[in-house]
Every structure is written in structure tokens, then in C-alpha cells.
N, C-alpha and C. Protein backbone atom coordinates (compact mmCIF):
# COMPACT_ATOMS: atom_id res chain seq x y z
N UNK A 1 94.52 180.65 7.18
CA UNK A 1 94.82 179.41 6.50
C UNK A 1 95.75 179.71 5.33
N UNK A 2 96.62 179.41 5.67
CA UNK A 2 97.55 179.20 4.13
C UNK A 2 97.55 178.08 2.88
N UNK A 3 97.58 179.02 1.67
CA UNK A 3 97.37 178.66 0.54
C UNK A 3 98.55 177.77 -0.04
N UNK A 4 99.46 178.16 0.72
CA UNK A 4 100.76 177.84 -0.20
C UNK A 4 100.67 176.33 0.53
N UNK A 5 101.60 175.37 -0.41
CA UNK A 5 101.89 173.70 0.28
C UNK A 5 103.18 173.60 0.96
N UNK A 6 103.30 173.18 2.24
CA UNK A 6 104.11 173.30 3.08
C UNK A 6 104.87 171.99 3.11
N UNK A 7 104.47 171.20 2.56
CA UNK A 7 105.01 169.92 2.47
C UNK A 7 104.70 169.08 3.40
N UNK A 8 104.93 167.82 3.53
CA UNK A 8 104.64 166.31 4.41
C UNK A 8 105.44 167.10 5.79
N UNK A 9 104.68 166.14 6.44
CA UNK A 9 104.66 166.84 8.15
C UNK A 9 105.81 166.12 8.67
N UNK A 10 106.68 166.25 9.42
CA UNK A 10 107.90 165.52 10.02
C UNK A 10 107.09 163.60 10.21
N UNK A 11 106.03 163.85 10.53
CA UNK A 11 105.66 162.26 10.90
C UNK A 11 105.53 161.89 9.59
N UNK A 12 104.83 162.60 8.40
CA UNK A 12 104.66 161.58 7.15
C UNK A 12 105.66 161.44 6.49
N UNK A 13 107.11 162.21 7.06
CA UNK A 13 108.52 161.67 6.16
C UNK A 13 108.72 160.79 6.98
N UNK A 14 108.61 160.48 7.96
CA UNK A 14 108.86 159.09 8.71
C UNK A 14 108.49 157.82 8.33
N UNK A 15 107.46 158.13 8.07
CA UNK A 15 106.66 156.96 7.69
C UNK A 15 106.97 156.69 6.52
N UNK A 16 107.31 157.50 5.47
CA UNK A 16 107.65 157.01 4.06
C UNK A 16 109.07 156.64 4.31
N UNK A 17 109.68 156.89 5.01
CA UNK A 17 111.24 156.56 5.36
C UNK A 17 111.04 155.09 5.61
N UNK A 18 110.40 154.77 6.45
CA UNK A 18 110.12 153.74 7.13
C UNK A 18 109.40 152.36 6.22
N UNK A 19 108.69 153.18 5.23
CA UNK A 19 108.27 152.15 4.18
C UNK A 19 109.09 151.90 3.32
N UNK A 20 110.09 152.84 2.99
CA UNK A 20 111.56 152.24 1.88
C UNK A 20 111.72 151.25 2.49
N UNK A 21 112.12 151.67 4.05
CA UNK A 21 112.96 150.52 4.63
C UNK A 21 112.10 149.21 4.67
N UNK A 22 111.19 149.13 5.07
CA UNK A 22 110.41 148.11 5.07
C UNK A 22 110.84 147.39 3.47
N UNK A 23 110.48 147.96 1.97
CA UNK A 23 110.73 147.09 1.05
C UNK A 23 112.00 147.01 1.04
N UNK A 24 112.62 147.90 0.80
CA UNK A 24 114.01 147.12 1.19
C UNK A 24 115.02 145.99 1.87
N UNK A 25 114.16 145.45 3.36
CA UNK A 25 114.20 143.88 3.80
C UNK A 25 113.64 143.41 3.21
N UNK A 26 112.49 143.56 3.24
CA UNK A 26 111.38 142.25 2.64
C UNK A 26 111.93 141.79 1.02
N UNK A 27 112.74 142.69 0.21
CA UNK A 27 113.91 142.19 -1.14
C UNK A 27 114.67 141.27 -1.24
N UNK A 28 115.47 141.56 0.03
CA UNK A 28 116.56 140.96 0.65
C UNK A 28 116.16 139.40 1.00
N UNK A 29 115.10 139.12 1.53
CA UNK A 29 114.68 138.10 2.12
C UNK A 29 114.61 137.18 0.87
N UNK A 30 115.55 135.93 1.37
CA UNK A 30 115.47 134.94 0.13
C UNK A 30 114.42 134.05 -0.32
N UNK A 31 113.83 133.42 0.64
CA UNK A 31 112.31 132.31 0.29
C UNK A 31 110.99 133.17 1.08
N UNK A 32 110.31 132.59 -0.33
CA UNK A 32 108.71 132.91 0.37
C UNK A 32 108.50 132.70 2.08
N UNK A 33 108.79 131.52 2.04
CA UNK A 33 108.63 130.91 3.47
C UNK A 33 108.94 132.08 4.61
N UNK A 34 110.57 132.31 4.29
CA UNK A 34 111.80 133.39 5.35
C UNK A 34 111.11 134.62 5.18
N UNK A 35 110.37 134.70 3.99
CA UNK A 35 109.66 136.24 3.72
C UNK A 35 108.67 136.47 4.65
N UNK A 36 107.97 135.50 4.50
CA UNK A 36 106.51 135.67 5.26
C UNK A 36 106.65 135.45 6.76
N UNK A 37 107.93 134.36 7.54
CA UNK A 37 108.15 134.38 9.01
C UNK A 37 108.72 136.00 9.31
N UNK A 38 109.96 136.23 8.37
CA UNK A 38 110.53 137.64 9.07
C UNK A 38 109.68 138.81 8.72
N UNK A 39 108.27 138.86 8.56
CA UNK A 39 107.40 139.95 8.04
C UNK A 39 106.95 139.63 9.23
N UNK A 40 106.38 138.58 10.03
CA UNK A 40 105.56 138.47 11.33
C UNK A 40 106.53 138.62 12.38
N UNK A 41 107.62 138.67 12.21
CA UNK A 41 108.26 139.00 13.30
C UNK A 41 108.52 140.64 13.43
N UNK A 42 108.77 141.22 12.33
CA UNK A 42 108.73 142.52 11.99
C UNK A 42 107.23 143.16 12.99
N UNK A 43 106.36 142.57 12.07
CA UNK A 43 105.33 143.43 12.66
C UNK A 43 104.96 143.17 14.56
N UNK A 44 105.45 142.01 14.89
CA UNK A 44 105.20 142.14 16.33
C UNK A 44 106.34 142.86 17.07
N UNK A 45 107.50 142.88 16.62
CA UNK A 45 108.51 143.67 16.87
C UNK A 45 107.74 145.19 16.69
N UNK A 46 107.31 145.64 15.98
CA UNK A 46 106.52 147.10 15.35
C UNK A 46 105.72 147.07 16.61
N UNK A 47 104.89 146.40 16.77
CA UNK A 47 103.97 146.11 18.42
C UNK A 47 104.11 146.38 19.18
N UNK A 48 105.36 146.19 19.67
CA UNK A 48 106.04 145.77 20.89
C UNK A 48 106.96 147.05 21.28
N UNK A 49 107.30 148.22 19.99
CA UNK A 49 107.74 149.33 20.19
C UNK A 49 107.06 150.63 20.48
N UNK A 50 105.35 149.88 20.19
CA UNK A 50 104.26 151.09 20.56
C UNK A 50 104.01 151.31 21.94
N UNK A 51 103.90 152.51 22.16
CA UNK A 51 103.53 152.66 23.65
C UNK A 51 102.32 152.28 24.43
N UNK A 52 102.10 152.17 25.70
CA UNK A 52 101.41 151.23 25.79
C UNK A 52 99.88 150.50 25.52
N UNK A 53 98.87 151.99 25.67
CA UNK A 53 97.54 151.34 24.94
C UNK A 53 97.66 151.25 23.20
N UNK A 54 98.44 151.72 22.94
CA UNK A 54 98.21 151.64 21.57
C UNK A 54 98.88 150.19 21.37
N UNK A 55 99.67 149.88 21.97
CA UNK A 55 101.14 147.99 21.77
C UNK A 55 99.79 147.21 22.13
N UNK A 56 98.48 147.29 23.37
CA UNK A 56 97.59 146.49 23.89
C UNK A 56 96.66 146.49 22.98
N UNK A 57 95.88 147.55 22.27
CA UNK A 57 95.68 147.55 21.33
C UNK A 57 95.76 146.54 20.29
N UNK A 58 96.47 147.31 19.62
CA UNK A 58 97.87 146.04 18.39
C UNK A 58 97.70 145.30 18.63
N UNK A 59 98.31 144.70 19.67
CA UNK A 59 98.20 143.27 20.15
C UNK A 59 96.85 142.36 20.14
N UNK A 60 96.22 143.15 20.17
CA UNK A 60 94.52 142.25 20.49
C UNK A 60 94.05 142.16 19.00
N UNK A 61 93.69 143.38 17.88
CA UNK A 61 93.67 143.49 17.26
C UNK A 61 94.89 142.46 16.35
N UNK A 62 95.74 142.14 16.05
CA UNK A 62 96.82 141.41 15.73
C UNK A 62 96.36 139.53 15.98
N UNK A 63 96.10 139.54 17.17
CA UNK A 63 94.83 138.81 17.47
C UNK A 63 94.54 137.82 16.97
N UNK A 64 93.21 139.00 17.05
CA UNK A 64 91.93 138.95 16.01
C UNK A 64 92.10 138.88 14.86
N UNK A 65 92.85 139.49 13.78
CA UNK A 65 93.05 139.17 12.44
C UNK A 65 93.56 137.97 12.29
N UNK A 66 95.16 137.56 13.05
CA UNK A 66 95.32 136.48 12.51
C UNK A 66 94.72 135.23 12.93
N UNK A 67 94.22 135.29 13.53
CA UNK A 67 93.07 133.79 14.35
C UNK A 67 91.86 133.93 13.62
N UNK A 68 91.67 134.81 13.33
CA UNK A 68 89.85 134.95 12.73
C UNK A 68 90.21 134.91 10.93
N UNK A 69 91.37 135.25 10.30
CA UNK A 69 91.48 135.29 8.67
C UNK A 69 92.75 134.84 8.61
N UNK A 70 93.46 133.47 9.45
CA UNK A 70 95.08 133.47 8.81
C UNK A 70 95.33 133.53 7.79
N UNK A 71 94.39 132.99 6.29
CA UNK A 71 95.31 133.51 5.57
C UNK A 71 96.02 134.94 4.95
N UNK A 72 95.28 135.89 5.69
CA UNK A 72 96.34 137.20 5.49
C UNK A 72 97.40 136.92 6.38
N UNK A 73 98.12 137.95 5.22
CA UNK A 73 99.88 137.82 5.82
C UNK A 73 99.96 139.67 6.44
N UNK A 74 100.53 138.62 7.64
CA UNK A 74 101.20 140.30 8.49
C UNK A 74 102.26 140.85 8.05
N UNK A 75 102.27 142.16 7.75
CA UNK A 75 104.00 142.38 6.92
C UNK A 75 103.50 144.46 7.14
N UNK A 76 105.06 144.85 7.54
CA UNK A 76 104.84 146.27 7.81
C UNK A 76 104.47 147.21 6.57
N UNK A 77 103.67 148.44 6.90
CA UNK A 77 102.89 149.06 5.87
C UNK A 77 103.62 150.82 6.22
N UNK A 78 104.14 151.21 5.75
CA UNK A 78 104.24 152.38 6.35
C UNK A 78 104.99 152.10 7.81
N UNK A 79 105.38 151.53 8.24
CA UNK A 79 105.80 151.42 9.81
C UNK A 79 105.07 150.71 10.60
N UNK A 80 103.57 150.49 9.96
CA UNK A 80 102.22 150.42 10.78
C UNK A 80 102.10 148.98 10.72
N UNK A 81 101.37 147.92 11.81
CA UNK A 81 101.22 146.54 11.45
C UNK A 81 99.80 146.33 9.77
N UNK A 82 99.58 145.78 9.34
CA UNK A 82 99.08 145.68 8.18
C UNK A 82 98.88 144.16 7.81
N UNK A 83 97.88 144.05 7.12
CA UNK A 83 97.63 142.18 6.36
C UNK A 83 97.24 142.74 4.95
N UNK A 84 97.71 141.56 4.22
CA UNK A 84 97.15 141.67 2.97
C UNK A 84 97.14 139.80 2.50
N UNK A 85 96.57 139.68 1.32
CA UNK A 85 96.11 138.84 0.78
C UNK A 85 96.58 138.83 -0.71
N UNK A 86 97.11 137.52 -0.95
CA UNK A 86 97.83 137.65 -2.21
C UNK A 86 98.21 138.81 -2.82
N UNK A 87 99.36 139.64 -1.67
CA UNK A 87 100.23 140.67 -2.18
C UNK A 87 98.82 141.60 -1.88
N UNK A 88 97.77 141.66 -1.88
CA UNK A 88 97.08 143.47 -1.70
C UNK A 88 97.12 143.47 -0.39
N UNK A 89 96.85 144.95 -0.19
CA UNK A 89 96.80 145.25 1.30
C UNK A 89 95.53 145.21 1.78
N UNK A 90 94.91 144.63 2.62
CA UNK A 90 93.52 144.81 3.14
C UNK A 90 93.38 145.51 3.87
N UNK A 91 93.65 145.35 5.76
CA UNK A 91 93.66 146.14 6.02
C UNK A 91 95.50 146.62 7.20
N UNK A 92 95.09 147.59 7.83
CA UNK A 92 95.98 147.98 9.36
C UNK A 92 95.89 148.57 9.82
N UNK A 93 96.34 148.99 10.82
CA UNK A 93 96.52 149.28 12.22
C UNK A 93 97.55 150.61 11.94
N UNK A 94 97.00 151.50 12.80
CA UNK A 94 97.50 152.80 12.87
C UNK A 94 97.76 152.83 14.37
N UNK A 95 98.86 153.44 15.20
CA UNK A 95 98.59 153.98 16.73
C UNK A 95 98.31 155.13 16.40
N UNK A 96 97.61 155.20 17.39
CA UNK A 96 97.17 157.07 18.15
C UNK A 96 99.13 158.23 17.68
N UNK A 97 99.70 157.70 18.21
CA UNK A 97 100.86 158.05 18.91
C UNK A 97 101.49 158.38 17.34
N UNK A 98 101.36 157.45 16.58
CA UNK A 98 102.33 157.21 14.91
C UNK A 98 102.12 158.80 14.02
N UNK A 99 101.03 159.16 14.34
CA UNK A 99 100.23 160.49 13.66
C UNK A 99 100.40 161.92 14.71
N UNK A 100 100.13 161.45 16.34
CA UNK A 100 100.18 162.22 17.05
C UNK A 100 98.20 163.00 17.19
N UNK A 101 97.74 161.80 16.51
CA UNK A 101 96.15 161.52 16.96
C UNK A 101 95.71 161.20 18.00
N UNK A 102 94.26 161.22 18.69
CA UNK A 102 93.59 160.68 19.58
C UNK A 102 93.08 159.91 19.92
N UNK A 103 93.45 159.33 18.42
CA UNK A 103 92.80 157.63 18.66
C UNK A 103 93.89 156.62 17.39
N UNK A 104 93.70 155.62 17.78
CA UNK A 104 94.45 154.45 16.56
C UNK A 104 93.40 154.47 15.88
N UNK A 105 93.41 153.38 14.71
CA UNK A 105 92.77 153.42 13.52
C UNK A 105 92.77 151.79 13.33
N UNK A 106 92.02 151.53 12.92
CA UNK A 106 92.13 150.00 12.10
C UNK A 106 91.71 150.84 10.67
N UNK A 107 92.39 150.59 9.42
CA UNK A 107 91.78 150.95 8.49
C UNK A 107 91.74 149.98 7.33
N UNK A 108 91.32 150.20 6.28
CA UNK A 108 90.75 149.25 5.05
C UNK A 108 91.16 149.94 3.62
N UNK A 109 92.11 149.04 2.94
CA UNK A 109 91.64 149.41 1.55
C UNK A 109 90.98 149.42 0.88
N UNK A 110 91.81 149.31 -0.66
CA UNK A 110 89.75 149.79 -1.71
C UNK A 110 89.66 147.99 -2.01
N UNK A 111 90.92 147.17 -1.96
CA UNK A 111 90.96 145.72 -1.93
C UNK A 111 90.07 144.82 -0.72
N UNK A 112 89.52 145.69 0.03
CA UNK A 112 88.76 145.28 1.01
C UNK A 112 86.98 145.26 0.28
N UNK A 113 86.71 144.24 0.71
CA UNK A 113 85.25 143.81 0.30
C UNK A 113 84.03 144.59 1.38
N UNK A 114 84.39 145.60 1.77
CA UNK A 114 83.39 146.26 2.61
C UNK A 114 82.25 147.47 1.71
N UNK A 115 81.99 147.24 0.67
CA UNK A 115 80.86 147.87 0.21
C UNK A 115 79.60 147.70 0.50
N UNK A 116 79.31 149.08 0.46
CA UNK A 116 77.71 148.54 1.05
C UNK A 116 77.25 149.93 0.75
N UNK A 117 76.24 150.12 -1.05
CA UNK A 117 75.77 151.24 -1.25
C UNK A 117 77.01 151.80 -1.84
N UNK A 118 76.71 153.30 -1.77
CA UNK A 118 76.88 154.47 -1.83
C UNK A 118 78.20 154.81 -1.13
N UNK A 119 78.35 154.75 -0.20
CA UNK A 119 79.09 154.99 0.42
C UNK A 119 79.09 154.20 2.10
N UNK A 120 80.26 154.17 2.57
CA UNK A 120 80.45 153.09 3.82
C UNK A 120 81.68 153.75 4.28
N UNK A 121 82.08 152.86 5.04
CA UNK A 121 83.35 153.17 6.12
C UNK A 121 84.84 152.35 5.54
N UNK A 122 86.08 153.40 5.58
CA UNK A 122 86.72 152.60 5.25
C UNK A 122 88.27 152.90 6.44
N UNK A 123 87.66 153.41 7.78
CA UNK A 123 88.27 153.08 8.56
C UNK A 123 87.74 153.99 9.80
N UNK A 124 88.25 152.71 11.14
CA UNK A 124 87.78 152.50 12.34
C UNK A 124 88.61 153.43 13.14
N UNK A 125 87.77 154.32 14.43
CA UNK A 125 88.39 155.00 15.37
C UNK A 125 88.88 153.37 16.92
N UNK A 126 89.59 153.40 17.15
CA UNK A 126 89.65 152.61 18.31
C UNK A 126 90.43 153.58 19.25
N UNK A 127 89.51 153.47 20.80
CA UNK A 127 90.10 153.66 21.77
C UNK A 127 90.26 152.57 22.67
N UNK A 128 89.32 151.65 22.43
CA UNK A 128 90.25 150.61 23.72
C UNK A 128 89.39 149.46 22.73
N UNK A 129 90.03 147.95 22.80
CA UNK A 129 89.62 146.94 21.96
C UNK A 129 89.08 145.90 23.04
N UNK A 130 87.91 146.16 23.65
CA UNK A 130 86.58 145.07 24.25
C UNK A 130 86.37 143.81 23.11
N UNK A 131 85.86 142.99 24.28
CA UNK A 131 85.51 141.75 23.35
C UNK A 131 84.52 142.35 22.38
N UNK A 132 83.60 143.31 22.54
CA UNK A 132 82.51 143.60 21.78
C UNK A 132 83.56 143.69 20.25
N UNK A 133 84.36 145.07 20.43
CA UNK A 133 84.89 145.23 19.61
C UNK A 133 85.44 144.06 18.44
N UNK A 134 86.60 143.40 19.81
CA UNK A 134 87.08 142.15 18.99
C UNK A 134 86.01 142.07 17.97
N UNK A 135 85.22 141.31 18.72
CA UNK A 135 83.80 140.69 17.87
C UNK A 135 83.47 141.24 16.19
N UNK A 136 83.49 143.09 16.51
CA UNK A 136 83.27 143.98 15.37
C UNK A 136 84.51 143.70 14.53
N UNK A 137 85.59 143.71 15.01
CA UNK A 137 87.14 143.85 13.74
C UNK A 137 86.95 142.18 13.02
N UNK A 138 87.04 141.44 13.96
CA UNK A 138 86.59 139.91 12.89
C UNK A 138 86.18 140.02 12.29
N UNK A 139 84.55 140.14 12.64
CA UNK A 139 83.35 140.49 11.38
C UNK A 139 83.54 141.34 10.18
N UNK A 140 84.20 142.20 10.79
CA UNK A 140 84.77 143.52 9.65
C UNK A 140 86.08 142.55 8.09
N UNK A 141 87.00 142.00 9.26
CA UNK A 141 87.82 141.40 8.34
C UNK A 141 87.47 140.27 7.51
N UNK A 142 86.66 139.52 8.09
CA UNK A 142 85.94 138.38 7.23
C UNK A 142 85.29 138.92 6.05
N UNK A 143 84.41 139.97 6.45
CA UNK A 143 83.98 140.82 5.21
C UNK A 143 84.80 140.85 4.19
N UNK A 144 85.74 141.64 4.53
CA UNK A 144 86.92 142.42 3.87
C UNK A 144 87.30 141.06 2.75
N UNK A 145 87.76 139.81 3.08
CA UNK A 145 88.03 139.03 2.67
C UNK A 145 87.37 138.10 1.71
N UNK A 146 85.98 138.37 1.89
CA UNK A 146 85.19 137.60 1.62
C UNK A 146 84.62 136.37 1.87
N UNK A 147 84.75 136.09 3.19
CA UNK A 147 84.87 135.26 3.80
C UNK A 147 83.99 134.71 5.05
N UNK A 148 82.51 135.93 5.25
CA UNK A 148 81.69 135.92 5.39
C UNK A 148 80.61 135.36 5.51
N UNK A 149 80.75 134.74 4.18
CA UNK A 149 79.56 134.14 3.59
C UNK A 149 79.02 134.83 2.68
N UNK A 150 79.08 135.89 2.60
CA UNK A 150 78.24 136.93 1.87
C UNK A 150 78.93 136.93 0.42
């Protein structure tokens, strides 16, 4: 094991590449309105370039967030699809493929309302997205939001 720091891995300069670029449109973009349509087109475009269980994935998941919590806004995070809520990030979507992992990710910020105790989960392994699942990422995001009930 080496001691010394080797620096960000070819994929995590990507991804930070990819997040300039990301703020860098979303600047450009003149009205709230144009902001928030060309952020959802962005991210299904982002979708639609993943390969394939991970795009089916996305897609379901993508979903589920925006049918079950519209008011988060879809807008790219790193490259990755992502929602947030008055400007924070809640949660997103990782592929398998983006990292060169074995599984995608749904994950959660610290702006996410998922406490519970001590310690909890603040992000999901997905290999394939079942209705069960569906079922679980709603519930999860409603949480997140507060929106629950709870």
C-alpha cells in the first residue's frame, strides 16, 4: 500500500470536468423558468447516454423521484442525474459504469432528512430497480424531503 497521494483517478477528473461544465450552462441560462426546463433536459439527455442497465435504471428511478416529490428540481451533479430543493442537493443517481463499480448508487446528502439515531444510511446499492424497490426510493425521498409525514 502506498503512502504517498497519487492524486484523483482519471474518472474523478472527469467528473469534476464535467461539473465546471455543468455550472457553466446552467450561468448562461437566462430565466428561472429556461433554467429549470434545460436542467431536465440535461439530465435525461445524461440518461439516455448511460449504458444500458444503468440508462433503465435512471430512468425508473428518475421516475420515481419526479412523480413521487416534483417539487425537486432535476439538474446535473457531477455528470450524474441529481434533485435538489431550493438550490440544496438532496439526493442522485450514480451508474455502476461512471466509477467503474458494480453497482449504481442512489445517494443522499447531509440536506436530506434521513436521520435516524446514531447513525443511518446515506446511500443505496442498486442492481436492478423492482417495483419493490421503486416503492423503497419514494419512501426514501419523501423522507429526505420531509414530506412523509414524519
Amino acid at each position: 500500500m502506498s503512502t504517498t497521494y497519487e492524486g484523483f483517478s482519471a474518472e474523478e477528473r472527469a467528473a469534476m470536468k464535467e461539473h465546471a461544465q455543468d455550472q457553466k450552462k446552467a450561468a448562461r441560462r437566462a430565466s428561472k423558468a429556461d433554467k429549470a426546463a434545460e436542467a431536465v433536459r440535461d439530465v435525461i439527455a445524461k440518461i439516455a447516454e448511460m449504458k444500458d442497465s444503468d440508462r433503465v435504471m435512471a430512468e425508473r428511478v428518475h421516475a420515481v423521484i419526479t412523480a413521487g416529490v416534483p417539487e425537486l428540481e432535476p439538474k446535473l451533479w457531477y455528470g450524474m442525474p441529481a434533485y435538489s430543493l431550493n438550490g440544496k442537493l438532496v439526493c442522485h443517481f450514480q451508474s455502476a459504469d461512471k466509477f467503474k463499480s458494480r453497482y449504481a448508487t442512489l445517494g443522499f446528502s447531509d440536506a436530506a432528512a434521513l436521520d435516524d439515531g446514531a447513525m443511518w444510511p446515506a446511500a443505496f446499492a442498486l442492481t436492478e430497480v423492482t417495483p419493490e424497490v421503486e416503492t423503497r426510493i419514494a419512501s426514501l425521498v419523501k423522507q429526505a424531503v420531509g414530506a412523509d409525514g414524519s
